[in-house]
PDB file of N, CA and C in Angstrom:
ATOM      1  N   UNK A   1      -1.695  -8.373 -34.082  1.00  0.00           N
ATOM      2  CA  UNK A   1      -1.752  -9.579 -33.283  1.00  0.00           C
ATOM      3  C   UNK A   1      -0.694  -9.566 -32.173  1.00  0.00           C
ATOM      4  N   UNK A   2       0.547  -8.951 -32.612  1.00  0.00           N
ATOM      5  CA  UNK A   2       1.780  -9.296 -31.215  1.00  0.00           C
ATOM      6  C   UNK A   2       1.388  -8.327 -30.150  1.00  0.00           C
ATOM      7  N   UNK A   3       0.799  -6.909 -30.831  1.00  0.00           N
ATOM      8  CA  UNK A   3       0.674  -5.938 -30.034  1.00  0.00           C
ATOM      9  C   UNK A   3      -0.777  -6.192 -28.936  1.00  0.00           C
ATOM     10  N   UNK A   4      -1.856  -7.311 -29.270  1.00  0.00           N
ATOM     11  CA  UNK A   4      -2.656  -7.553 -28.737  1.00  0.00           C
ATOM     12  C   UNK A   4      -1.974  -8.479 -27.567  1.00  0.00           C
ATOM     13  N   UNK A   5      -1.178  -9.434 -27.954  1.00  0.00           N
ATOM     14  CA  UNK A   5      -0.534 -10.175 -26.945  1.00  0.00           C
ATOM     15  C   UNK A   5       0.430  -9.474 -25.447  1.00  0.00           C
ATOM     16  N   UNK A   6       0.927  -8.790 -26.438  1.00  0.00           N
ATOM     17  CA  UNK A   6       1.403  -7.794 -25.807  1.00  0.00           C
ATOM     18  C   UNK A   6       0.694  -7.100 -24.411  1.00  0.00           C
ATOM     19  N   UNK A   7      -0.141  -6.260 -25.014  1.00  0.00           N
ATOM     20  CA  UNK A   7      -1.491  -5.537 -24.251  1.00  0.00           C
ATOM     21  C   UNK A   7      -1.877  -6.427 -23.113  1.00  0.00           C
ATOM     22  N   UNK A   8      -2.059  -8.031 -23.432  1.00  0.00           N
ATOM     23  CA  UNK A   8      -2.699  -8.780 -22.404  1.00  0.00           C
ATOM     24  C   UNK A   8      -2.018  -9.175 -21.818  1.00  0.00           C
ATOM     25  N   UNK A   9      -0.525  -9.051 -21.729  1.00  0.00           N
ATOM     26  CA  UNK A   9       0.577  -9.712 -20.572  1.00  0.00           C
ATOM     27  C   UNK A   9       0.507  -8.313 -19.488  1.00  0.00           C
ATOM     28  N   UNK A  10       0.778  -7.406 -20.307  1.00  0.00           N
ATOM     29  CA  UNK A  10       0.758  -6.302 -19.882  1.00  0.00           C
ATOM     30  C   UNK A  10      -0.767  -5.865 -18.721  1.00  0.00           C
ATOM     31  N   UNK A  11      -1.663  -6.149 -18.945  1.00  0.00           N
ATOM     32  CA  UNK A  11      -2.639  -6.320 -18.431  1.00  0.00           C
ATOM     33  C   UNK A  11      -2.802  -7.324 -17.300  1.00  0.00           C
ATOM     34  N   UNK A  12      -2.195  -8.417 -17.488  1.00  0.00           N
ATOM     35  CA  UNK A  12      -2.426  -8.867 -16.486  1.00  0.00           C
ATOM     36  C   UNK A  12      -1.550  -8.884 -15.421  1.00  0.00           C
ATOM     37  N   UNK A  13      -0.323  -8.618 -16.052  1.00  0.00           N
ATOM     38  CA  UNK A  13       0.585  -8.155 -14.894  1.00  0.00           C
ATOM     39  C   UNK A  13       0.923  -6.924 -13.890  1.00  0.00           C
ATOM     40  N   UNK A  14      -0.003  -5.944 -14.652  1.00  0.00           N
ATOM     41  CA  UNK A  14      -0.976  -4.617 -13.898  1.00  0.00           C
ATOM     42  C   UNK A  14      -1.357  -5.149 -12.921  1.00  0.00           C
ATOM     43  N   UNK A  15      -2.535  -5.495 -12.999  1.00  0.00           N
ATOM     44  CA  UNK A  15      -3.585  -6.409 -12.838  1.00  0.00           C
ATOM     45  C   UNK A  15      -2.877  -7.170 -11.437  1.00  0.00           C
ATOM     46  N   UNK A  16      -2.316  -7.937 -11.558  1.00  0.00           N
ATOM     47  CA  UNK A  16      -1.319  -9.004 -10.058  1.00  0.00           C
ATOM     48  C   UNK A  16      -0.736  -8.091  -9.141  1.00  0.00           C
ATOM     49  N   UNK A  17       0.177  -6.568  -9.747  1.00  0.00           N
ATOM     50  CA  UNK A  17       0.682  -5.812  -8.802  1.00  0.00           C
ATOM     51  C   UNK A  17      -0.104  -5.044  -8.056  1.00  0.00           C
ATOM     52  N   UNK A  18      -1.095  -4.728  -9.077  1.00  0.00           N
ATOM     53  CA  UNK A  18      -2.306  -3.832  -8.126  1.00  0.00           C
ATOM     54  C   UNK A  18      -3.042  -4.625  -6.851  1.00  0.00           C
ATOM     55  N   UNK A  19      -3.398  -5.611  -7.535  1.00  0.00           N
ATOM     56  CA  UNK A  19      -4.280  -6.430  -6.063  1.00  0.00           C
ATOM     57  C   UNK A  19      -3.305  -6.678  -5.236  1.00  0.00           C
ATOM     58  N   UNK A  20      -1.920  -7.178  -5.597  1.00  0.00           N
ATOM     59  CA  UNK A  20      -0.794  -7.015  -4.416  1.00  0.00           C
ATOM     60  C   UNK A  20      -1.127  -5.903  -3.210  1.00  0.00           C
ATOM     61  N   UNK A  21      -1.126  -4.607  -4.332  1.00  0.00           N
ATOM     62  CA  UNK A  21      -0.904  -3.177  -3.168  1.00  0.00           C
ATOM     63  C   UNK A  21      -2.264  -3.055  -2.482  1.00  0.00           C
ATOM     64  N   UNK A  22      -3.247  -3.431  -3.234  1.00  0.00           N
ATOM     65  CA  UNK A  22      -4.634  -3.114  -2.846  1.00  0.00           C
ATOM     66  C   UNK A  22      -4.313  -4.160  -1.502  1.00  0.00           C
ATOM     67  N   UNK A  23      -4.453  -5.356  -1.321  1.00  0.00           N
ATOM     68  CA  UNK A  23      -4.237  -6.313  -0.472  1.00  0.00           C
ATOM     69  C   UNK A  23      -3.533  -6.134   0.951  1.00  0.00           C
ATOM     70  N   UNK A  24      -2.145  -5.633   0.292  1.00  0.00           N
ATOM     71  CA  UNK A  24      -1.211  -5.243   1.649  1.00  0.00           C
ATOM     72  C   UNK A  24      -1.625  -3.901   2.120  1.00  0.00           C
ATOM     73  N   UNK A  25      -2.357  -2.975   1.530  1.00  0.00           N
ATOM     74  CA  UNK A  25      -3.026  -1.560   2.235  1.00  0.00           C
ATOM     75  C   UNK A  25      -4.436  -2.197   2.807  1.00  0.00           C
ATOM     76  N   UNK A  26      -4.735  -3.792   2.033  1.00  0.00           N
ATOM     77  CA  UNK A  26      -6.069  -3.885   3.674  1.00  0.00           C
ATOM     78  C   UNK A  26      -6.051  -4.510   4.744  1.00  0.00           C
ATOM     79  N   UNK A  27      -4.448  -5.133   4.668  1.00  0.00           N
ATOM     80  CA  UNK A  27      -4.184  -5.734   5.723  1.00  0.00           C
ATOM     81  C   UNK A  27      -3.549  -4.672   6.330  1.00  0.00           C
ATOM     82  N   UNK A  28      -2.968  -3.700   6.299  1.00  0.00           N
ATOM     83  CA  UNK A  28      -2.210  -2.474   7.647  1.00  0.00           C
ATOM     84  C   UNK A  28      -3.847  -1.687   7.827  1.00  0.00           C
ATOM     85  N   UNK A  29      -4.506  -1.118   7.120  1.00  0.00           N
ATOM     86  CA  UNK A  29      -5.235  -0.684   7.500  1.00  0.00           C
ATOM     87  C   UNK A  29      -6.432  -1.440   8.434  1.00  0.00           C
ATOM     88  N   UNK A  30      -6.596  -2.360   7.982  1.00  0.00           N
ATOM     89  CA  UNK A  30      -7.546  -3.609   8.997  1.00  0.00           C
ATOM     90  C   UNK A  30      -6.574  -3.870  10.467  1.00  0.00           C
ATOM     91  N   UNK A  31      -5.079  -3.561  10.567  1.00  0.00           N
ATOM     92  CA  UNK A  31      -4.816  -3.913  11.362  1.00  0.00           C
ATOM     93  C   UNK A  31      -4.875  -2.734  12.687  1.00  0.00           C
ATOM     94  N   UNK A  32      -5.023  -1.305  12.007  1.00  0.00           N
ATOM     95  CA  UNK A  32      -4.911   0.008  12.308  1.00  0.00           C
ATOM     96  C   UNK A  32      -6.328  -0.165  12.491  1.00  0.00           C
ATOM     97  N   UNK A  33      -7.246  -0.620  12.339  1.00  0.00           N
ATOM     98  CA  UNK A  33      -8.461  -0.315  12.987  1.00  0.00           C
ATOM     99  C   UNK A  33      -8.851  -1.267  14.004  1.00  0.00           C
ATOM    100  N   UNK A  34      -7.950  -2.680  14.001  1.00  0.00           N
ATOM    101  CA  UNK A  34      -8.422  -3.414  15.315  1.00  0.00           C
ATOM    102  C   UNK A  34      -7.118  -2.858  16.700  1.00  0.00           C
ATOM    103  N   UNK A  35      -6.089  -1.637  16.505  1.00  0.00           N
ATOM    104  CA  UNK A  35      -5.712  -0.906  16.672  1.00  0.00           C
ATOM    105  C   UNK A  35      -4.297  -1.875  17.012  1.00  0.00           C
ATOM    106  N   UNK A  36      -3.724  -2.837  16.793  1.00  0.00           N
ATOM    107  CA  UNK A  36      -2.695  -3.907  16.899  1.00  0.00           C
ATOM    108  C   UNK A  36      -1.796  -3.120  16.728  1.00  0.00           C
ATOM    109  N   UNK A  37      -1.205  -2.591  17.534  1.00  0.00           N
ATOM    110  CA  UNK A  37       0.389  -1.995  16.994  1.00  0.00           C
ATOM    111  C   UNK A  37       1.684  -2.793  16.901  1.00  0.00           C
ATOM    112  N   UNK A  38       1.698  -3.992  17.097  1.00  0.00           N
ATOM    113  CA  UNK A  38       3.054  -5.265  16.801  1.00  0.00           C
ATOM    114  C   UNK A  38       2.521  -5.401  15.207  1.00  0.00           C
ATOM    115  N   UNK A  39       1.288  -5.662  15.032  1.00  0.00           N
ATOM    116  CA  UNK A  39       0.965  -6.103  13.331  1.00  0.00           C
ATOM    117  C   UNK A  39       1.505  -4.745  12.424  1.00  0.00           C
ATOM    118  N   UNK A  40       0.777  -3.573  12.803  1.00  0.00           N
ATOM    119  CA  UNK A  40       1.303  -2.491  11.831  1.00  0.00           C
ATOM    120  C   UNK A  40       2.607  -2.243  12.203  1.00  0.00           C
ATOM    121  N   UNK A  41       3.957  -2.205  12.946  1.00  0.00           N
ATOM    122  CA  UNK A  41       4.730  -2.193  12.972  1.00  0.00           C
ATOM    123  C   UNK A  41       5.342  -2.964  12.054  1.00  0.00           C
ATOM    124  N   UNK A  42       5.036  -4.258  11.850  1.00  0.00           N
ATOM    125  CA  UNK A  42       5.262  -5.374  10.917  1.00  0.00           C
ATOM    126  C   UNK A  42       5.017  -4.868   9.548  1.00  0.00           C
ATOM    127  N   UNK A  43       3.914  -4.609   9.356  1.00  0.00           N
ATOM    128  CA  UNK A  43       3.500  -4.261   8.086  1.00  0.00           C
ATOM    129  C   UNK A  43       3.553  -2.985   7.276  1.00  0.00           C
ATOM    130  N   UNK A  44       4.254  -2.192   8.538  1.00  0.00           N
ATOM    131  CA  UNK A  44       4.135  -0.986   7.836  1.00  0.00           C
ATOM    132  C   UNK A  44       5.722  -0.582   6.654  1.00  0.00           C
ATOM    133  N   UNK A  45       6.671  -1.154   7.124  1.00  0.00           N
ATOM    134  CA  UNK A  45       7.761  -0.731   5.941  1.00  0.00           C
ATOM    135  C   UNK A  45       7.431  -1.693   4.487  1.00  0.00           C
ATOM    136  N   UNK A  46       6.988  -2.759   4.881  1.00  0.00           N
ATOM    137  CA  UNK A  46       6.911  -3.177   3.121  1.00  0.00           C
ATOM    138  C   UNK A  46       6.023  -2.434   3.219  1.00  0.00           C
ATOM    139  N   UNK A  47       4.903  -2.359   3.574  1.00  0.00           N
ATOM    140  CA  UNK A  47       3.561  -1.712   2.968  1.00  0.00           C
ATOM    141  C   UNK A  47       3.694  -0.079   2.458  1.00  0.00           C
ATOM    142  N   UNK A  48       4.705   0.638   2.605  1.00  0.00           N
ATOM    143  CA  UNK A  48       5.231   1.785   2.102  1.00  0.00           C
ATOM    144  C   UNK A  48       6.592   1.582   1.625  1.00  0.00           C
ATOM    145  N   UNK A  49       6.825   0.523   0.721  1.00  0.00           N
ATOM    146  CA  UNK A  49       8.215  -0.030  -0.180  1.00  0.00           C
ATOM    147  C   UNK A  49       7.143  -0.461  -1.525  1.00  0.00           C
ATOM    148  N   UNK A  50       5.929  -0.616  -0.552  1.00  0.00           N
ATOM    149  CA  UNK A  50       5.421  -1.948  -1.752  1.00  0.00           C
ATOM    150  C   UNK A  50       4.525  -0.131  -3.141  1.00  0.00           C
ATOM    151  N   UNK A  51       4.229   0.507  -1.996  1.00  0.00           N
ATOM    152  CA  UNK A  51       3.565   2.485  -2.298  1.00  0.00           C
ATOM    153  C   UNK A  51       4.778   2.527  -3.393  1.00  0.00           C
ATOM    154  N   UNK A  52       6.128   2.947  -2.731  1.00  0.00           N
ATOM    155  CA  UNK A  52       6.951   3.327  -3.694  1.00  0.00           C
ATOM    156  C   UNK A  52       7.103   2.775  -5.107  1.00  0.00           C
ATOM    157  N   UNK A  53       7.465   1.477  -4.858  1.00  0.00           N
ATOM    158  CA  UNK A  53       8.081   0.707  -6.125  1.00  0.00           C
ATOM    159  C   UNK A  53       6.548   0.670  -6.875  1.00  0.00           C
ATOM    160  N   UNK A  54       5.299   0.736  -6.904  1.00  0.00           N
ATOM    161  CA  UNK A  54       4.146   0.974  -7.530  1.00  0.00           C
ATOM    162  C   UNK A  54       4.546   2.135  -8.130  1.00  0.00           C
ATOM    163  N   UNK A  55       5.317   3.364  -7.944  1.00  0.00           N
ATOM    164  CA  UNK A  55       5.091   4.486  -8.453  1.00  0.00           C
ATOM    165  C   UNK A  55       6.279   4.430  -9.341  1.00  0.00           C
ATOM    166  N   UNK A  56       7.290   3.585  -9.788  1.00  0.00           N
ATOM    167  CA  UNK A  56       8.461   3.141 -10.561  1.00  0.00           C
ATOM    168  C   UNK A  56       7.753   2.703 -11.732  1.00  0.00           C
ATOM    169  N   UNK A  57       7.086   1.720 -11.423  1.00  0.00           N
ATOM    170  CA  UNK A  57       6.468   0.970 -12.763  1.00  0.00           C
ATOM    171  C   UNK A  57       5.156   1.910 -13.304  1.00  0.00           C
ATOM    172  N   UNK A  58       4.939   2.591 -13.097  1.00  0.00           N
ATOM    173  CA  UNK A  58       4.183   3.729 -12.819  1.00  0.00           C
ATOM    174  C   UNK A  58       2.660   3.024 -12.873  1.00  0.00           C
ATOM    175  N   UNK A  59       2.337   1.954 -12.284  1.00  0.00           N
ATOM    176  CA  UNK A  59       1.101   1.214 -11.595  1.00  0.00           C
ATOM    177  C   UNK A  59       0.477   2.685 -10.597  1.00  0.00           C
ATOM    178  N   UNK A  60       0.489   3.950  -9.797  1.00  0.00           N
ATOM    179  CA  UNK A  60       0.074   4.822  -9.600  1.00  0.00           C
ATOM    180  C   UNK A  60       1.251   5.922  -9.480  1.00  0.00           C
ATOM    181  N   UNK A  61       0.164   6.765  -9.488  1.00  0.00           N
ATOM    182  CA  UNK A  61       0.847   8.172  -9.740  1.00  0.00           C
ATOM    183  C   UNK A  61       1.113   8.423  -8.662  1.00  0.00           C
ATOM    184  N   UNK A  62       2.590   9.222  -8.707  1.00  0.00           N
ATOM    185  CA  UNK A  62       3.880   9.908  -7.507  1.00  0.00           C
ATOM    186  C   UNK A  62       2.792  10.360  -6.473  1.00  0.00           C
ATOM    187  N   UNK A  63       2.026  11.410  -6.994  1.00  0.00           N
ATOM    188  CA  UNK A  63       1.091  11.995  -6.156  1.00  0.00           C
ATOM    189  C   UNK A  63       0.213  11.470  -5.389  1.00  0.00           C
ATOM    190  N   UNK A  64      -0.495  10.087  -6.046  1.00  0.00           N
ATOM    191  CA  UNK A  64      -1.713   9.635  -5.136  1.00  0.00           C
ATOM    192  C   UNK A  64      -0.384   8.547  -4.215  1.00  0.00           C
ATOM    193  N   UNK A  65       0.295   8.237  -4.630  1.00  0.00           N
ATOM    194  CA  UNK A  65       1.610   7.285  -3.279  1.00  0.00           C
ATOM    195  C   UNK A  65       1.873   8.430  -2.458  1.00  0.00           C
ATOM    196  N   UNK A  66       2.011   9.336  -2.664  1.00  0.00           N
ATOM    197  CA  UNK A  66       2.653  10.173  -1.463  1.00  0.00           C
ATOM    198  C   UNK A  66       1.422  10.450  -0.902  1.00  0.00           C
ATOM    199  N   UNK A  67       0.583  10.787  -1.213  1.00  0.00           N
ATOM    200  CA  UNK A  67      -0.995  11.122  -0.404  1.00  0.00           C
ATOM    201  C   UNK A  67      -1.492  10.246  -0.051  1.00  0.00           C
ATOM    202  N   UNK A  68      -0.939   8.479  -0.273  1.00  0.00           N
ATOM    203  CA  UNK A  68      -1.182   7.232   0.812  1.00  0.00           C
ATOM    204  C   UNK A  68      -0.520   7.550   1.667  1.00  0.00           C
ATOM    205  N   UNK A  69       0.764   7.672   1.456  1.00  0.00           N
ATOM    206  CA  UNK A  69       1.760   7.387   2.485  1.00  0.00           C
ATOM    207  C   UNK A  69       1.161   8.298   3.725  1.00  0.00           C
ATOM    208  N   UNK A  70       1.352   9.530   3.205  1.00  0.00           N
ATOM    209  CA  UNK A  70       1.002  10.468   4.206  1.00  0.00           C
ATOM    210  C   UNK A  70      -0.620   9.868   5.267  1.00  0.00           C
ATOM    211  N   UNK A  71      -1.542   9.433   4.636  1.00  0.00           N
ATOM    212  CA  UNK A  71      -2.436   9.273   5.533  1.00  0.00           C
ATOM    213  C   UNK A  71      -2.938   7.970   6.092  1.00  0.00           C
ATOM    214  N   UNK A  72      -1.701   6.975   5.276  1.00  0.00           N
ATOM    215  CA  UNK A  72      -1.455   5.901   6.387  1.00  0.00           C
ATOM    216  C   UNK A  72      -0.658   5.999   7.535  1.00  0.00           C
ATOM    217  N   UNK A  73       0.662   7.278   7.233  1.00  0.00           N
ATOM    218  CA  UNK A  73       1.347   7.242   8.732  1.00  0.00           C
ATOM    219  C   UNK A  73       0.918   8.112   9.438  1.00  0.00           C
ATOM    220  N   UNK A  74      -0.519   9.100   9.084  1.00  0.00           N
ATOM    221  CA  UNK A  74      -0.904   9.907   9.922  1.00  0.00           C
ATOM    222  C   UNK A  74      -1.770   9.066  10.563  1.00  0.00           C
ATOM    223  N   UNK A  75      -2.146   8.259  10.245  1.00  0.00           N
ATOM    224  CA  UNK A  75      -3.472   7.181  10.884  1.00  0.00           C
ATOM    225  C   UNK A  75      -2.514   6.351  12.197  1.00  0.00           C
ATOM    226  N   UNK A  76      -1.389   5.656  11.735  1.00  0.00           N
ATOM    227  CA  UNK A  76      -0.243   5.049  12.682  1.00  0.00           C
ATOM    228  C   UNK A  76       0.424   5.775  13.618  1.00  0.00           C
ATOM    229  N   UNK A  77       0.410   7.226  13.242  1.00  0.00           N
ATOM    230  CA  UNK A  77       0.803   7.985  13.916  1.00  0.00           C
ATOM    231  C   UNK A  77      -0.370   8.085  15.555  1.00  0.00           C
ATOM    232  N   UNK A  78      -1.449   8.172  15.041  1.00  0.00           N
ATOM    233  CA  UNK A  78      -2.642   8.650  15.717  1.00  0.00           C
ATOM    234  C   UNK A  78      -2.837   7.719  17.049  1.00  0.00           C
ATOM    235  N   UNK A  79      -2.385   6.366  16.285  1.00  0.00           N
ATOM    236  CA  UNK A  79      -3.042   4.790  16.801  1.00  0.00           C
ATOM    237  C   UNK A  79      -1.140   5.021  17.718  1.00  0.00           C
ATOM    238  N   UNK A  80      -0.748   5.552  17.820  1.00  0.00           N
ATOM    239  CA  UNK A  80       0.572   5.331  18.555  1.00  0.00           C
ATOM    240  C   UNK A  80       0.942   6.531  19.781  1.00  0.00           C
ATOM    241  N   UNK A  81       0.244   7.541  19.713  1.00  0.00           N
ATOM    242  CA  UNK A  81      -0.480   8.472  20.107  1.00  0.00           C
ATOM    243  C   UNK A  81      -0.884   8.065  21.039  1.00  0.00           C
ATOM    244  N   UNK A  82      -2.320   7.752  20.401  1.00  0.00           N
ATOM    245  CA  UNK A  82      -3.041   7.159  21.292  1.00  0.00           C
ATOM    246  C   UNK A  82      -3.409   5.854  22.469  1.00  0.00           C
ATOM    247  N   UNK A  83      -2.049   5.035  21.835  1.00  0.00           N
ATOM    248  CA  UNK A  83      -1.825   3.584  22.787  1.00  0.00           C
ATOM    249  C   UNK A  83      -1.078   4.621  24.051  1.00  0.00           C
ATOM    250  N   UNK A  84       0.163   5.668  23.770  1.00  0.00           N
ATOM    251  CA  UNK A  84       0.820   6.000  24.402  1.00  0.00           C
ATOM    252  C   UNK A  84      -0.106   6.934  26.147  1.00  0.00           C
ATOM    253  N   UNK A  85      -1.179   7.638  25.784  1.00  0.00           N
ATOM    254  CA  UNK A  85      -2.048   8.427  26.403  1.00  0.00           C
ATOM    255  C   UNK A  85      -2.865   7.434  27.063  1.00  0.00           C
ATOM    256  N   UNK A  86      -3.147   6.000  26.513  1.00  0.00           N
ATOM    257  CA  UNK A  86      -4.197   5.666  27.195  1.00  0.00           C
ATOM    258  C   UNK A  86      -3.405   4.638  28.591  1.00  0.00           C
TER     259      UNK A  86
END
């Protein structure tokens, strides 16, 4: 019985951090496709604080955070690039 209680705090507090990260990766990425570079500037250090500290509580693995990171700042990279050329 405690260990069931247990399980379901545990669960749901998974559960709150994930839609956190899920959430703040669709707001930089939604902002990276209407190509806003003041918004992703804004959003981009929590939104790779919020990657890290997910991989502490170990909510995802080292590997799939670093393989966000990498192809959200290659995407910001691109969109900064490309404001600069046009």
């Amino acid at each position: 019985m405690k260990r069931a209680r247990q399980n379901e705090g545990r669960r749901l507090a998974r559960r709150s951090k994930m839609r956190r990260l899920r959430t703040q990766l669709g707001k930089i990425r939604n902002a990276i496709s209407r190509r806003d570079a003041e918004q992703v500037e804004q959003l981009l250090v929590p939104t790779l604080a919020l990657i890290d500290k997910s991989t502490h509580g170990s909510l995802i693995h080292r590997n799939k955070a670093a393989r966000q990171k990498s192809r959200l700042m290659s995407q910001v990279n691109s969109l900064s690039g490309s404001a600069s050329s046009a």
